[in-house]
N, C-alpha and C. Protein backbone atom coordinates (compact mmCIF):
# COMPACT_ATOMS: atom_id res chain seq x y z
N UNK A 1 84.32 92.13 90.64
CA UNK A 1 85.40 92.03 91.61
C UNK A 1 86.65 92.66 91.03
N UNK A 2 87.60 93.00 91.98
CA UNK A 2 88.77 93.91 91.53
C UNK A 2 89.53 93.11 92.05
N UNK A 3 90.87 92.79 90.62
CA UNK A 3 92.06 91.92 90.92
C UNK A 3 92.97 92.98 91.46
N UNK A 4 93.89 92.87 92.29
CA UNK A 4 95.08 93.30 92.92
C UNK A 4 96.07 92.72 92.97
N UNK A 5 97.17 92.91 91.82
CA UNK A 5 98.57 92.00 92.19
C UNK A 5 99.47 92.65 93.10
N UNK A 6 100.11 92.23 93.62
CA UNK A 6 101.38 93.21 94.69
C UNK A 6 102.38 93.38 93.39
N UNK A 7 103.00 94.40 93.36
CA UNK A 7 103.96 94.59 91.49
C UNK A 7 105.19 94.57 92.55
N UNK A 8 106.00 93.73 91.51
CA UNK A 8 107.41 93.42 91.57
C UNK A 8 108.55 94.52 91.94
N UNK A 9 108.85 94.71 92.78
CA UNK A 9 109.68 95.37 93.69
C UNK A 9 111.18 95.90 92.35
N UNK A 10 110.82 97.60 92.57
CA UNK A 10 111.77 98.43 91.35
C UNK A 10 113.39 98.10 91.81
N UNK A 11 113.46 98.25 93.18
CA UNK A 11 114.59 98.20 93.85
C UNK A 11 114.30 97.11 95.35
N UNK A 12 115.72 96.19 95.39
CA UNK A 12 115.79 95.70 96.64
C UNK A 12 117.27 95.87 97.72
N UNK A 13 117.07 96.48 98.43
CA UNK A 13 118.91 96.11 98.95
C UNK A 13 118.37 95.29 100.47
N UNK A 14 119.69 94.99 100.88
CA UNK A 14 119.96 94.09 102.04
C UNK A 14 120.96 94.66 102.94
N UNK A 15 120.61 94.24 103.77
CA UNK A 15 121.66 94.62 105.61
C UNK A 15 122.84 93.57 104.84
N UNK A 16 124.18 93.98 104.98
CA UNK A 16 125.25 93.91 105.32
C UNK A 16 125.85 93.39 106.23
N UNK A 17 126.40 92.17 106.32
CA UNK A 17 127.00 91.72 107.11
C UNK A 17 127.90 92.63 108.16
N UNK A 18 129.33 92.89 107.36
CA UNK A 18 130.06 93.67 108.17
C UNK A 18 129.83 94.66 106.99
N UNK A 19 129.08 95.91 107.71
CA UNK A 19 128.79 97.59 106.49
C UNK A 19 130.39 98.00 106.77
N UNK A 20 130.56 98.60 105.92
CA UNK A 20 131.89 99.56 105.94
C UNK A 20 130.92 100.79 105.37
N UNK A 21 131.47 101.94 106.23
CA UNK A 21 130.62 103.17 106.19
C UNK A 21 129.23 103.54 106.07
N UNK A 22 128.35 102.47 106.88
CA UNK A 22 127.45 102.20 107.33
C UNK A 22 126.76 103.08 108.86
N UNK A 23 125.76 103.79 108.85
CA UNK A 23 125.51 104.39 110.13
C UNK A 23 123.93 104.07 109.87
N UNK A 24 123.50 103.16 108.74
CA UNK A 24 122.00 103.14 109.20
C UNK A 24 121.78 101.92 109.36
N UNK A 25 122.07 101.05 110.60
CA UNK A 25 121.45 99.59 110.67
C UNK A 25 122.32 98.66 109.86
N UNK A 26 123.36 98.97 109.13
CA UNK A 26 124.20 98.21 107.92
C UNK A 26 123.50 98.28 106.61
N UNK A 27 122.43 99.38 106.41
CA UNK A 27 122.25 99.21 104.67
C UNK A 27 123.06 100.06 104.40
N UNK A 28 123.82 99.76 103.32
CA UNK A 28 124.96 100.73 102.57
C UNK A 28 124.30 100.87 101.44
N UNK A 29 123.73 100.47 100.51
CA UNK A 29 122.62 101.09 99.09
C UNK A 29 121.60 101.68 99.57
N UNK A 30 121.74 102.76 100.32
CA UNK A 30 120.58 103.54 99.95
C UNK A 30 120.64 104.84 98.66
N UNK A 31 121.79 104.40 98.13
CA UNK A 31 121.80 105.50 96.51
C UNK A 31 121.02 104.89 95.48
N UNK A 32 120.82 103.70 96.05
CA UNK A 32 119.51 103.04 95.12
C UNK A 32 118.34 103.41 94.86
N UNK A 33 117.86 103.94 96.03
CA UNK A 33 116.64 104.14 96.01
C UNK A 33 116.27 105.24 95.85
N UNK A 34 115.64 105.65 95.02
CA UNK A 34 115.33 106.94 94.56
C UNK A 34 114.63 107.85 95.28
N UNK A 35 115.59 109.46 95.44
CA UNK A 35 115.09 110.15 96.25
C UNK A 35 113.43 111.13 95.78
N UNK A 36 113.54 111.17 94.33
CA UNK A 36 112.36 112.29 94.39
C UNK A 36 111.41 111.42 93.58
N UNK A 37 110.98 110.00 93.84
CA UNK A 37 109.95 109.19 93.22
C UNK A 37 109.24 108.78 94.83
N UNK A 38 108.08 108.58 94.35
CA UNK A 38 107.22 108.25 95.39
C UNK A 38 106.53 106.40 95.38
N UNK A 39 106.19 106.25 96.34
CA UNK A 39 105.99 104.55 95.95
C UNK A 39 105.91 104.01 97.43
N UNK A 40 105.69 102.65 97.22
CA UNK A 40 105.59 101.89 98.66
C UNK A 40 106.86 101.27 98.66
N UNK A 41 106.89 101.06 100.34
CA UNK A 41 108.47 100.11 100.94
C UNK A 41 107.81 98.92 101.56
N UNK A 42 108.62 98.30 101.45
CA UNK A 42 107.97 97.03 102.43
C UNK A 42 109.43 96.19 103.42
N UNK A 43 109.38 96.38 104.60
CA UNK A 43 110.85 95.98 105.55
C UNK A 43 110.77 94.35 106.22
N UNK A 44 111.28 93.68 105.13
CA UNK A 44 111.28 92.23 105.93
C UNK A 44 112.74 91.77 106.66
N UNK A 45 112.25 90.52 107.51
CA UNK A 45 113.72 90.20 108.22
C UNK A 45 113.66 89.02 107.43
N UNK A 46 115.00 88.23 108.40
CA UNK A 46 115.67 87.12 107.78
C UNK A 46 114.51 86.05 107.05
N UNK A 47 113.55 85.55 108.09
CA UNK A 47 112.53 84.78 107.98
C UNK A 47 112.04 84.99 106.49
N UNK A 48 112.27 86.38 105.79
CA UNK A 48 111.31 86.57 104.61
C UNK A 48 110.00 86.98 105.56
N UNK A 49 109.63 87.50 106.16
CA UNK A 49 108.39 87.87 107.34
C UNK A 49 108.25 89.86 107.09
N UNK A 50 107.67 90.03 106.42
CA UNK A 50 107.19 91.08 106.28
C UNK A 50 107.00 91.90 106.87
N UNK A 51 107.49 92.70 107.95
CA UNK A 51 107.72 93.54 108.82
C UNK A 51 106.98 94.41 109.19
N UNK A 52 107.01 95.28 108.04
CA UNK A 52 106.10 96.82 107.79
C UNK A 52 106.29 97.51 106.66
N UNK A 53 104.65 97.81 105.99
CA UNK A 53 104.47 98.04 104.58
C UNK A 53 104.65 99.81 105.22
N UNK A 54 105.09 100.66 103.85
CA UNK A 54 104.79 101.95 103.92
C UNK A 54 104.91 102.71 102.40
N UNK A 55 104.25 104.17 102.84
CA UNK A 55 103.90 104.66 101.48
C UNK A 55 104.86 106.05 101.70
N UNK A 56 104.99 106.74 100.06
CA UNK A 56 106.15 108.13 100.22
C UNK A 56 105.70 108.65 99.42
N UNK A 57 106.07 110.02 99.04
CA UNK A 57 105.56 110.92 97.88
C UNK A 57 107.20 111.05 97.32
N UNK A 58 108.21 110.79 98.54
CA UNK A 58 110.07 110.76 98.45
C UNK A 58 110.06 109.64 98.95
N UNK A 59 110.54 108.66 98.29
CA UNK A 59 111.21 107.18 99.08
C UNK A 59 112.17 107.26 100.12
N UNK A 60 113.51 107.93 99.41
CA UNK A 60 114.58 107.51 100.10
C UNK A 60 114.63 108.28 101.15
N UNK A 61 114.04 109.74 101.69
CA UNK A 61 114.14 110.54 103.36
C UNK A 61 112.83 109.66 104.09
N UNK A 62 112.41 109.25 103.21
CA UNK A 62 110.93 108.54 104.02
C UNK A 62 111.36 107.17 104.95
N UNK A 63 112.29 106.28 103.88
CA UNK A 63 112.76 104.82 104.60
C UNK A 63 113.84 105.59 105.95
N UNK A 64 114.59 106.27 105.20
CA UNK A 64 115.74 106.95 106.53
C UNK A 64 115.11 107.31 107.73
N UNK A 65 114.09 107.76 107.55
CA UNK A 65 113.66 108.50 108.66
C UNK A 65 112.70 107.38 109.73
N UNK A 66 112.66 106.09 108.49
CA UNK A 66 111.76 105.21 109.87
C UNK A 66 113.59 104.66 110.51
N UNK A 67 114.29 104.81 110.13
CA UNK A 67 115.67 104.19 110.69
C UNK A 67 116.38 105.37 111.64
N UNK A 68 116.01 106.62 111.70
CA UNK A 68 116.43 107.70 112.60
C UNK A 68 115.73 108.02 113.63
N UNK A 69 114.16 108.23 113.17
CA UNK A 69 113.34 108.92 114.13
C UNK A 69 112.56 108.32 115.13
N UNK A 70 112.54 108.92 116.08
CA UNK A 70 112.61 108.44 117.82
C UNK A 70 110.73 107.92 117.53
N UNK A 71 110.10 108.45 116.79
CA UNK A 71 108.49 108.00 116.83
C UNK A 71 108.00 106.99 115.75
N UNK A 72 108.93 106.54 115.07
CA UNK A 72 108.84 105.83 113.95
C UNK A 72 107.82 104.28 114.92
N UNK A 73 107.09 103.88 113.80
CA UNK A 73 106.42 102.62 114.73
C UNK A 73 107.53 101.44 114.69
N UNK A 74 108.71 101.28 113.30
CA UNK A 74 110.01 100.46 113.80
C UNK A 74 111.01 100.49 114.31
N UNK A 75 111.00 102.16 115.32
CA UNK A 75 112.40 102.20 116.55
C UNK A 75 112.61 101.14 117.47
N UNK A 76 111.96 100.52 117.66
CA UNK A 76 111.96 99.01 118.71
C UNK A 76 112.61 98.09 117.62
N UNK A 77 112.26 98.17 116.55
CA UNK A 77 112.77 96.61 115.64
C UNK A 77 113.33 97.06 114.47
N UNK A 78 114.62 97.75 114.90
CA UNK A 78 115.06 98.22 113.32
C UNK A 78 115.99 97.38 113.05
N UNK A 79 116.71 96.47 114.18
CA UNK A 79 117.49 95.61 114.27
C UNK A 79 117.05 94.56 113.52
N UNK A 80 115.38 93.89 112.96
CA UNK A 80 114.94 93.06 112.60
C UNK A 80 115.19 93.22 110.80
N UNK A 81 114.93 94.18 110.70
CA UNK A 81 115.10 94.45 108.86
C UNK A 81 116.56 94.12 108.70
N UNK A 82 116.24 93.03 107.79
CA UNK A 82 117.07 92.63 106.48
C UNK A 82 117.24 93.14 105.04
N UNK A 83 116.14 93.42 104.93
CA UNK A 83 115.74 93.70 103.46
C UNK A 83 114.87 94.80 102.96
N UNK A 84 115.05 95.50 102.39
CA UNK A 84 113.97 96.76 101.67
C UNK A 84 114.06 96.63 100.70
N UNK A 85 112.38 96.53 100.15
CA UNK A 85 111.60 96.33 99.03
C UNK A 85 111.18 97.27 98.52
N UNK A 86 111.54 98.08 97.37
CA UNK A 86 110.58 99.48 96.64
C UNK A 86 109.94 99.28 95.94
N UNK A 87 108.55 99.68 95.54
CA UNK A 87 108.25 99.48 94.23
C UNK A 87 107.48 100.85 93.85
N UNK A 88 108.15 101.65 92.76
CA UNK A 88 108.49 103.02 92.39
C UNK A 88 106.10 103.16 91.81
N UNK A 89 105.88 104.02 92.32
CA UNK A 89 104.42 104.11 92.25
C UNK A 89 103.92 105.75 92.12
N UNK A 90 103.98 106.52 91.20
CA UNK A 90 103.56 108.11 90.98
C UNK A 90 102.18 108.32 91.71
N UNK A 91 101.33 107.53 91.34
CA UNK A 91 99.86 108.07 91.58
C UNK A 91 99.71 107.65 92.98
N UNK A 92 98.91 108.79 93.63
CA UNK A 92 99.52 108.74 95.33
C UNK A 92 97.97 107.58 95.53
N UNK A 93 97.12 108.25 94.72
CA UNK A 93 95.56 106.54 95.13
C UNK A 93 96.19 105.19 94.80
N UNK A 94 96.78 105.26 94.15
CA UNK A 94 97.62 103.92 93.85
C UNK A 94 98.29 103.31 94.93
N UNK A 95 99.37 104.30 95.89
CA UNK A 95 100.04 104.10 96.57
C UNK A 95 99.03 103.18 97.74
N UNK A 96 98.35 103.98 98.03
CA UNK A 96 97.26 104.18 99.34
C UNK A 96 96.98 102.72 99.13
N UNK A 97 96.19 102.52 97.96
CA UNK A 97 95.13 101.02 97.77
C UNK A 97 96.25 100.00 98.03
N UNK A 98 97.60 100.31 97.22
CA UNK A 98 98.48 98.94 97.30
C UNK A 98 98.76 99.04 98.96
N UNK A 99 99.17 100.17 99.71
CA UNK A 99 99.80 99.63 101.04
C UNK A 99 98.50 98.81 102.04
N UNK A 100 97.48 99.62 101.89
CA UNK A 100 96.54 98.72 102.84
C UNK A 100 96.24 97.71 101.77
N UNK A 101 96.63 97.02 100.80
CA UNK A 101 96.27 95.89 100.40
C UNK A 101 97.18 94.60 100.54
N UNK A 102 98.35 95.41 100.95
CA UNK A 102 99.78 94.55 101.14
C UNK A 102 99.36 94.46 102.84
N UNK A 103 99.03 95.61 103.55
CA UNK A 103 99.20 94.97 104.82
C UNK A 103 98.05 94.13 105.45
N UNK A 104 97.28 94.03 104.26
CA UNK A 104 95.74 92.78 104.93
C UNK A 104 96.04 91.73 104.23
N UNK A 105 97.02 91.74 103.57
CA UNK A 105 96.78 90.58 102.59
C UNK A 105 98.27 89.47 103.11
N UNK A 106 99.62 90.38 103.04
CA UNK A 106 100.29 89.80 104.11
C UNK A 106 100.62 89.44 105.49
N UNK A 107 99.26 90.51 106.09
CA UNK A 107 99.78 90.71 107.64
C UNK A 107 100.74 91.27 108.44
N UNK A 108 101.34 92.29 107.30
CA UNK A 108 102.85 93.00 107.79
C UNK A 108 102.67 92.85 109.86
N UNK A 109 103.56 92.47 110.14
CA UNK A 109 103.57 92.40 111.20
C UNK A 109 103.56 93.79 112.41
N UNK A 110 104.49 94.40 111.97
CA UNK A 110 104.16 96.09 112.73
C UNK A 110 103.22 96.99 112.00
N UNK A 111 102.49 97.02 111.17
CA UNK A 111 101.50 97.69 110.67
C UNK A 111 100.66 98.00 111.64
N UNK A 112 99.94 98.77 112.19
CA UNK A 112 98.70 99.36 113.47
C UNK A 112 97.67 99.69 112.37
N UNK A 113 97.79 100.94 111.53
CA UNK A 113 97.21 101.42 110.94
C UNK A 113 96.24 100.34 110.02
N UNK A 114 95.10 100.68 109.51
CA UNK A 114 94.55 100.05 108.18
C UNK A 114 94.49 98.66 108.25
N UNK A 115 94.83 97.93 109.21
CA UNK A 115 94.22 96.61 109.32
C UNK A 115 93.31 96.46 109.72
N UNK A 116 92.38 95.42 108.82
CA UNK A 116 91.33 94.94 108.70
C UNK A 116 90.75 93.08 109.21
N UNK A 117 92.02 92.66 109.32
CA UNK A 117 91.85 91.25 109.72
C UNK A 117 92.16 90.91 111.48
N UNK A 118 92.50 92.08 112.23
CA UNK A 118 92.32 91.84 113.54
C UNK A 118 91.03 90.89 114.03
């Protein structure tokens, strides 16, 4: 059998109460997150409720772009994220195994893709 831990999140920021110079949803740290490392995100709300897991080869145009773009599967609920979770991951099989292992194992709630426990 193969153990799988979920690894401890490299970077976390949070929605902002009142953002000052804020145009994405109120996260103002996105200089945190590193633009040319690749890795999984994971978008929870207040609840601590796990939103939607995702994978990047670039983190930081990858999270922006689920917060800009009109086809993103969280344009309906971007209002719900509180919190973004990184955890910085090079090897792209790595990436792959951890996101569908995070989204069967937590149930990310907007996940479509790669679930297995429907």
């Amino acid at each position: 059998m193969i153990t799988i831990t979920i690894p401890t999140p490299d970077v976390s920021i949070t929605k902002q109460a009142n953002p000052v110079l804020s145009h994405i949803y109120g996260f103002t740290d996105f200089i945190q997150i590193p633009r040319d490392y690749g890795g999984i995100f994971m978008f929870y709300n207040d609840d601590n409720e796990l939103l939607f897991v995702g994978k990047a080869r670039k983190l930081r145009p990858r999270i922006k772009k689920h917060f800009e773009d009109t086809v993103s599967v969280m344009k309906d609920h971007r209002d719900e994220v509180t919190r973004i979770d990184v955890c910085l991951i090079e090897d792209p099989v790595h990436r792959e195994i951890y996101e569908t292992y995070i989204v069967n194992k937590m149930k990310a709630k907007y996940n479509v893709e790669k679930v297995l426990y429907k």
